[in-house]
Protein backbone atom coordinates (compact mmCIF):
# COMPACT_ATOMS: atom_id res chain seq x y z
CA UNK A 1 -7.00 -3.71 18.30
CA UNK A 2 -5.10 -6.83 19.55
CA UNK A 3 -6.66 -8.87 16.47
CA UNK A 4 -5.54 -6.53 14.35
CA UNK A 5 -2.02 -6.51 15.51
CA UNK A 6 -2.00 -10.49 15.20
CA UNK A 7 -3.89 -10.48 12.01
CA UNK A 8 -0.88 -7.89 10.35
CA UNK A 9 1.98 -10.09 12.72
CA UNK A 10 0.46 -13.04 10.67
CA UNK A 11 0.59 -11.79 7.22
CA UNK A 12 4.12 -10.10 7.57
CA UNK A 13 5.38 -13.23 8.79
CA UNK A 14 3.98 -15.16 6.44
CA UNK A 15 5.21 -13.63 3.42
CA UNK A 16 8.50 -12.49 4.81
CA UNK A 17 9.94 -15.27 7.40
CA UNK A 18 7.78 -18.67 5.63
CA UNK A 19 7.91 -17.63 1.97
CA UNK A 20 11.25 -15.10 2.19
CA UNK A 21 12.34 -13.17 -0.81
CA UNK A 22 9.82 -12.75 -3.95
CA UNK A 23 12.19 -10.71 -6.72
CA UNK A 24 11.00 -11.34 -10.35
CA UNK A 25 12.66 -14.33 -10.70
CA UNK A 26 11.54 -16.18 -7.60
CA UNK A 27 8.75 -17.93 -9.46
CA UNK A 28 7.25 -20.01 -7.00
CA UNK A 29 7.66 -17.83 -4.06
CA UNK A 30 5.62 -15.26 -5.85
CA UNK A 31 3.05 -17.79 -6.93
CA UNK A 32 3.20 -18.74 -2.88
CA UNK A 33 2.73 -15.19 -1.69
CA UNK A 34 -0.22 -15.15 -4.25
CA UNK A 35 -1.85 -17.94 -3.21
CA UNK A 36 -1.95 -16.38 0.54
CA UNK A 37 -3.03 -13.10 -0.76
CA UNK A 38 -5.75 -15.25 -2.43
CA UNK A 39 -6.68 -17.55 0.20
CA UNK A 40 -7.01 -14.39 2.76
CA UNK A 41 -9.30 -12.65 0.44
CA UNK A 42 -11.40 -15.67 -0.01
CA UNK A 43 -11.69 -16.24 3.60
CA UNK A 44 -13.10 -12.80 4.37
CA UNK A 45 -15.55 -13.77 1.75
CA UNK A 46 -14.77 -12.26 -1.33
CA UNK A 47 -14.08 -13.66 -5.42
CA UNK A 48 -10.79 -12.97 -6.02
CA UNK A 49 -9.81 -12.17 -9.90
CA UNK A 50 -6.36 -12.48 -11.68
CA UNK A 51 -5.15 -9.78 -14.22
CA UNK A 52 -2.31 -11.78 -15.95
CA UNK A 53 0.29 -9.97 -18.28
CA UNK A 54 4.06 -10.89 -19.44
CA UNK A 55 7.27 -9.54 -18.75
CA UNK A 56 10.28 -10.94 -20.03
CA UNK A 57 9.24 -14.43 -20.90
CA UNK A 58 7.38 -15.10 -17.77
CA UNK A 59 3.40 -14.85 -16.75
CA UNK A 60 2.91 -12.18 -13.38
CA UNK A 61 -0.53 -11.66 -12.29
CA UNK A 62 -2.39 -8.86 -10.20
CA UNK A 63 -4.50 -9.78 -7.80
CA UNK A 64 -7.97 -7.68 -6.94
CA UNK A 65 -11.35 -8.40 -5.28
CA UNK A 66 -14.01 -5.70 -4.81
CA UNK A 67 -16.90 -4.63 -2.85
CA UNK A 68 -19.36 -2.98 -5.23
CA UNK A 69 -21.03 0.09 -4.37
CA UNK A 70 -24.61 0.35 -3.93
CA UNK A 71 -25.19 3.86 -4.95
CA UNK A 72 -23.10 4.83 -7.13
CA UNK A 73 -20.57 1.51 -8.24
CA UNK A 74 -18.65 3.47 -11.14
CA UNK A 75 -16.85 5.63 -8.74
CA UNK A 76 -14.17 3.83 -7.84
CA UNK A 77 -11.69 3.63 -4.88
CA UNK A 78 -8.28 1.47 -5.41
CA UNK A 79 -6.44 0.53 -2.39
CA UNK A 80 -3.01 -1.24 -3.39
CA UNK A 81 0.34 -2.73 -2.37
CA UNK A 82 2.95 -4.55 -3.81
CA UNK A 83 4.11 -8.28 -2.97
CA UNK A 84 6.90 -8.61 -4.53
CA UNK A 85 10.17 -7.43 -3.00
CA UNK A 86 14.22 -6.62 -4.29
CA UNK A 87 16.08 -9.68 -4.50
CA UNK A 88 17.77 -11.26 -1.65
CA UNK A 89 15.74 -9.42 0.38
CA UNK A 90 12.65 -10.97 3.24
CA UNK A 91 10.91 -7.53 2.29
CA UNK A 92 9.12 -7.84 5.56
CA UNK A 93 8.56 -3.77 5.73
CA UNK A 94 8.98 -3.23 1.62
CA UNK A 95 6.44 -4.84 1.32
CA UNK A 96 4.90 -7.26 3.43
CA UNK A 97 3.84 -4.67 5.49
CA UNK A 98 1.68 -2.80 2.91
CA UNK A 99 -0.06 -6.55 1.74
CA UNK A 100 -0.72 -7.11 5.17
CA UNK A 101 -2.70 -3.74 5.71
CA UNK A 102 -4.48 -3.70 2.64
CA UNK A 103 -5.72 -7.44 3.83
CA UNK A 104 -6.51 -6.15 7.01
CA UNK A 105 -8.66 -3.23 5.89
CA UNK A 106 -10.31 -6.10 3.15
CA UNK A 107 -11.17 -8.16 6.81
CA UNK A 108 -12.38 -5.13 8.43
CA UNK A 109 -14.85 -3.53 5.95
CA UNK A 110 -16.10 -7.44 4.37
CA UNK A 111 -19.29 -6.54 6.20
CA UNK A 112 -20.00 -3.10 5.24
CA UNK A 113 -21.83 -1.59 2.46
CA UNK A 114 -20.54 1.95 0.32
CA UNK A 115 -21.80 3.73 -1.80
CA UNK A 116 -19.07 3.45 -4.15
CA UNK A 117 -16.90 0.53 -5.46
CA UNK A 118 -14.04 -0.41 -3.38
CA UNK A 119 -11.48 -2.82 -5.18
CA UNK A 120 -8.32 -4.05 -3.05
CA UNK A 121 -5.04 -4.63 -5.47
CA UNK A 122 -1.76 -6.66 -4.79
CA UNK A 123 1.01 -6.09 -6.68
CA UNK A 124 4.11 -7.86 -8.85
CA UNK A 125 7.16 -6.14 -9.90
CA UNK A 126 6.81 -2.71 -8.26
CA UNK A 127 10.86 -3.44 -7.57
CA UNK A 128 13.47 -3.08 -9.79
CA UNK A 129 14.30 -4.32 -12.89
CA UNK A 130 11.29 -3.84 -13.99
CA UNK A 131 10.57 -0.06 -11.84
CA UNK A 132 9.48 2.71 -13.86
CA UNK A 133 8.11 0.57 -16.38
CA UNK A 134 5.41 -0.35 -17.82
CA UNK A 135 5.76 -3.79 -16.79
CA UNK A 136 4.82 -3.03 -13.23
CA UNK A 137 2.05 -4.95 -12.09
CA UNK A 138 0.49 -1.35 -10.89
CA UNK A 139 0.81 0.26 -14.47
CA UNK A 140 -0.70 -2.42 -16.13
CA UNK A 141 -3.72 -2.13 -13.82
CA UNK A 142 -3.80 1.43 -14.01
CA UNK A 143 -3.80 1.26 -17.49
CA UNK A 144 -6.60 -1.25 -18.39
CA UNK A 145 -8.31 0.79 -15.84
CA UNK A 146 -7.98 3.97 -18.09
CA UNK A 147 -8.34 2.25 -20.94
CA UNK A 148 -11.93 0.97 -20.11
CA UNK A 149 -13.26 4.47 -19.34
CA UNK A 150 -13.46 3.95 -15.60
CA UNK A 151 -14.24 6.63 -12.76
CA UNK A 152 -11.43 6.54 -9.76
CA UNK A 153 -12.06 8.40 -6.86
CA UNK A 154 -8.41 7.74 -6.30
CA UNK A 155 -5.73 5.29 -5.58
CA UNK A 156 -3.97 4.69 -2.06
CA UNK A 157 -0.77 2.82 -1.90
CA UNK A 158 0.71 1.39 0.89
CA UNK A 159 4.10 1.26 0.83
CA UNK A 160 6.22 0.05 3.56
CA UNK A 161 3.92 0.92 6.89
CA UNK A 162 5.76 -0.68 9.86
CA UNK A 163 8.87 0.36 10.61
CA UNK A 164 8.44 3.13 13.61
CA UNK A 165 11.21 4.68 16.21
CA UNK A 166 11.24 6.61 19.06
CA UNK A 167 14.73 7.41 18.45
CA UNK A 168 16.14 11.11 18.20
CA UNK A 169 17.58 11.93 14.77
CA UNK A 170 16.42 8.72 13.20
CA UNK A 171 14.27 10.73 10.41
CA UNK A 172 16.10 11.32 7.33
CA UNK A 173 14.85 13.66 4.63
CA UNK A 174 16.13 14.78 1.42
CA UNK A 175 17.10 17.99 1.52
CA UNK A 176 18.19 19.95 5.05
CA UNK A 177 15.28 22.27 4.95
CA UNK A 178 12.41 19.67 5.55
CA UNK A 179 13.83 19.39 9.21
CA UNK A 180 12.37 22.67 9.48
CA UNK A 181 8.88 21.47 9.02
CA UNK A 182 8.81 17.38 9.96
CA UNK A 183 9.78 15.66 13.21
CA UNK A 184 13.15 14.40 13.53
CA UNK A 185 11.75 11.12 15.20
CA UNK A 186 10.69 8.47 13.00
CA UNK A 187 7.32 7.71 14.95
CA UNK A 188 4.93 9.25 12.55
CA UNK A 189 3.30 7.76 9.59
CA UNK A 190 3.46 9.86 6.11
CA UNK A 191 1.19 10.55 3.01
CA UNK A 192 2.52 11.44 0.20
CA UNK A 193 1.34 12.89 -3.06
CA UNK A 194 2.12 15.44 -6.36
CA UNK A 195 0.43 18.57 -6.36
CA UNK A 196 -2.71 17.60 -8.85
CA UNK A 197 -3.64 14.58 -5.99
CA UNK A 198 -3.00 17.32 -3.45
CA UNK A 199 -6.94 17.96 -2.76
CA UNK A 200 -7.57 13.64 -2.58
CA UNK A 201 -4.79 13.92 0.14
CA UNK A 202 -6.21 16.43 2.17
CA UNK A 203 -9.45 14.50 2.60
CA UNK A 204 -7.83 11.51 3.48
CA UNK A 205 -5.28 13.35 6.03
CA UNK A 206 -8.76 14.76 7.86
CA UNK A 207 -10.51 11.67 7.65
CA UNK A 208 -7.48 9.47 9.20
CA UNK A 209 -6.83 11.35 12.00
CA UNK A 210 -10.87 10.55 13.02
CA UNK A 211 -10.02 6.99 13.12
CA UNK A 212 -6.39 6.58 14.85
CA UNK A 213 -4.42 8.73 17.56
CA UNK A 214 -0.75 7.83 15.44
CA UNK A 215 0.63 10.87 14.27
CA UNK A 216 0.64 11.64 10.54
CA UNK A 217 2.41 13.92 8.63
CA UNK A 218 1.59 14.93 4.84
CA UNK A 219 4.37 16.31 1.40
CA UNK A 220 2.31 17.16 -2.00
CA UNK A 221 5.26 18.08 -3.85
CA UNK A 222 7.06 17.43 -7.69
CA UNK A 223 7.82 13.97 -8.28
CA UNK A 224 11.52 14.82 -8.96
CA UNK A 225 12.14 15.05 -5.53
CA UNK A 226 13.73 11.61 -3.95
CA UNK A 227 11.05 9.06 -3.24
CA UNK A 228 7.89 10.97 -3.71
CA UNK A 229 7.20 8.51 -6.82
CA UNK A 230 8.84 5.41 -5.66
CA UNK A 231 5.98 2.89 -5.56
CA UNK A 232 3.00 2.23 -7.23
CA UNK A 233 1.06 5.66 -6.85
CA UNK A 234 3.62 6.52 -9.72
CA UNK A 235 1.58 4.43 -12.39
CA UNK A 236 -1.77 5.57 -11.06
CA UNK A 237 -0.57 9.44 -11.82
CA UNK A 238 0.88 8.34 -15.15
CA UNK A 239 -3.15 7.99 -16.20
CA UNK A 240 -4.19 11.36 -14.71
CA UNK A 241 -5.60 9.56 -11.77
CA UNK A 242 -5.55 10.99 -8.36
CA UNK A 243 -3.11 8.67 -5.91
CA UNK A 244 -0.98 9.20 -2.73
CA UNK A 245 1.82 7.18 -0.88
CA UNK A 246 1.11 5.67 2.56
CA UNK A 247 4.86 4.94 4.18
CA UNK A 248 6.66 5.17 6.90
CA UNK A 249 9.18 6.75 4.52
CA UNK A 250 11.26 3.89 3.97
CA UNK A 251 15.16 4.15 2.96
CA UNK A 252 14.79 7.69 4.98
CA UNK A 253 14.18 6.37 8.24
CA UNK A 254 14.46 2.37 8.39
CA UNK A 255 18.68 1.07 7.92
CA UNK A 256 17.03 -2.27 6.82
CA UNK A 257 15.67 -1.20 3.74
CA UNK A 258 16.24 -3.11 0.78
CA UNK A 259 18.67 -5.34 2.59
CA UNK A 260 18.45 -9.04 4.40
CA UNK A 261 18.10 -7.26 7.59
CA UNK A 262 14.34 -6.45 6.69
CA UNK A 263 12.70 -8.99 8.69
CA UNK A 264 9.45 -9.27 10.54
CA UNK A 265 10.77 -9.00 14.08
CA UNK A 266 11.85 -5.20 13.60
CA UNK A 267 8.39 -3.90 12.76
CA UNK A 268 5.93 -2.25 15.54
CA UNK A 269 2.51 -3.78 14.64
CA UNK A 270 0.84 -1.97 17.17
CA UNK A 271 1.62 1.12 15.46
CA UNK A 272 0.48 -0.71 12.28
CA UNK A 273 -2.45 -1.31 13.50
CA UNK A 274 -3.11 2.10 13.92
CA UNK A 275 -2.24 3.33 10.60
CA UNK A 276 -4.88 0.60 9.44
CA UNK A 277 -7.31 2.43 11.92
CA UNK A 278 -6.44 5.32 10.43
CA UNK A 279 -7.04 4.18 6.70
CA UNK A 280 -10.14 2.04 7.47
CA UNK A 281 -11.67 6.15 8.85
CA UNK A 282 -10.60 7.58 5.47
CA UNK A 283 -11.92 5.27 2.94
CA UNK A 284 -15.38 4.95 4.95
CA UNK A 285 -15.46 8.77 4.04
CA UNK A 286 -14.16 8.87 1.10
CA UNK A 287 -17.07 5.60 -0.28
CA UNK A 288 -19.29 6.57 1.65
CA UNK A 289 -20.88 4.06 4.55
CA UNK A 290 -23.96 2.80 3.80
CA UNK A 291 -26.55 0.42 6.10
CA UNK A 292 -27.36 -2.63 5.35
């Protein structure tokens, strides 16, 4: 548990406090943040691969390794986050948080063998200008997926994953009724998803509470409702894929949010930790564990 609370404490710091804001137009910090993403990947022994598109003028590349399935490699599980973040902004919760989770979980299952194909996915210009496009790094990934036929068992985003309170009242919503149903603390992490991913969530929801004793709470719902579709799940859905939203629900809930206040000192990484506990339980289920 403690390594995994450095390992995250590492990576947020990293990418937020050493490298600092990486909007669209910060060139070389993104190529910086990239090059970490990289050289953590390679270090837990995997082949990294580049996905390289244009956007205005300029070259932005995804980032993905994989760990093939044994059984059945086809089916396909995509775990993703985004490292870029708005301008001006550290981003150390939106979204050096989410890198530094989905690097963790690469770490933690490097050694183990699935049955199905695991590939792990960072991210460029999930922020604006270039949101709800089709320049986002995540639609251009989902897309090539799609367009190559392939199988997804589904996609999990994480989006923003360590900014916790204890606080009364410090969980925002939006609308007034969902105070009936959620806790008005902001201690809890969330999954989110539309209605057609509503089944992929459910499995997940069961299989992370195996693995981690953080509370979770769950909203399959239409996407016109604020925030259900702001991140990278979006894209995935856009291609009839099954996805969900892993987030400590952001703007509702953390007053740093797209601002310069977003820094790596406010986040609870032992609560992150456990949210990557949580994950690693589902997507051993989900791929199936085989031994080696």
């Amino acid at each position: 548990m403690v390594e995994i609370q450095d390992n995250l404490k590492r990576s947020v710091y990293t990418l937020s406090k050493e490298i600092g804001p990486r909007d669209y137009l910060q060139m070389e910090a993104l190529d910086r943040a990239a090059e970490y993403i990289v050289s953590e990947l390679e270090r837990y022994g995997y082949t990294v691969f580049f996905q390289p598109y244009e956007a205005d003028g300029r070259t932005y590349r995804n980032i993905y390794a994989e760990i093939r399935g044994n059984l059945i490699p086809e089916r396909i599980l995509v775990i993703g986050a985004h490292y870029d973040t708005v301008t001006g902004t550290p981003g150390a919760d939106d979204n050096a948080s989410g890198v530094a989770g989905m690097l963790e979980l690469a770490r933690l299952l490097s050694k183990k063998s699935f049955n199905h194909t695991i590939q792990f996915v960072a991210f460029p210009l999930e922020e604006p200008p270039f949101f709800y496009t089709k320049k986002m790094g995540s639609y251009q990934y989902a897309k090539a997926l799609h367009d190559r036929g392939k199988d997804l068992i589904g996609m999990i985003c994480l989006e923003s994953i360590g900014y916790f309170t204890d606080i009364k009242e410090s969980q925002n919503f939006p609308f007034p009724v969902f105070r009936w149903f959620y806790p008005d603390k902001g201690n809890f992490i969330a999954l989110v998803s539309n209605f057609q991913s509503k089944g992929f969530l459910d499995l997940i929801k069961e299989a992370f509470k195996k693995g981690t004793d953080i509370s979770v709470e769950s909203l399959s719902t239409f996407s016109i409702i604020p925030g259900i579709d702001f991140s990278d799940h979006r894209s995935f859905w856009k291609f009839g894929y099954n996805a969900i939203m892993v987030t400590d629900t952001a703007f509702y809930r953390n007053p740093n949010y797209h601002g310069a206040g977003d820094t790596a000192e406010t986040l609870d990484y032992r609560r992150m930790a456990e949210v990557v506990l949580g994950l690693k339980s589902a997507i051993e289920e989900l791929v199936g564990v085989k031994p080696i």
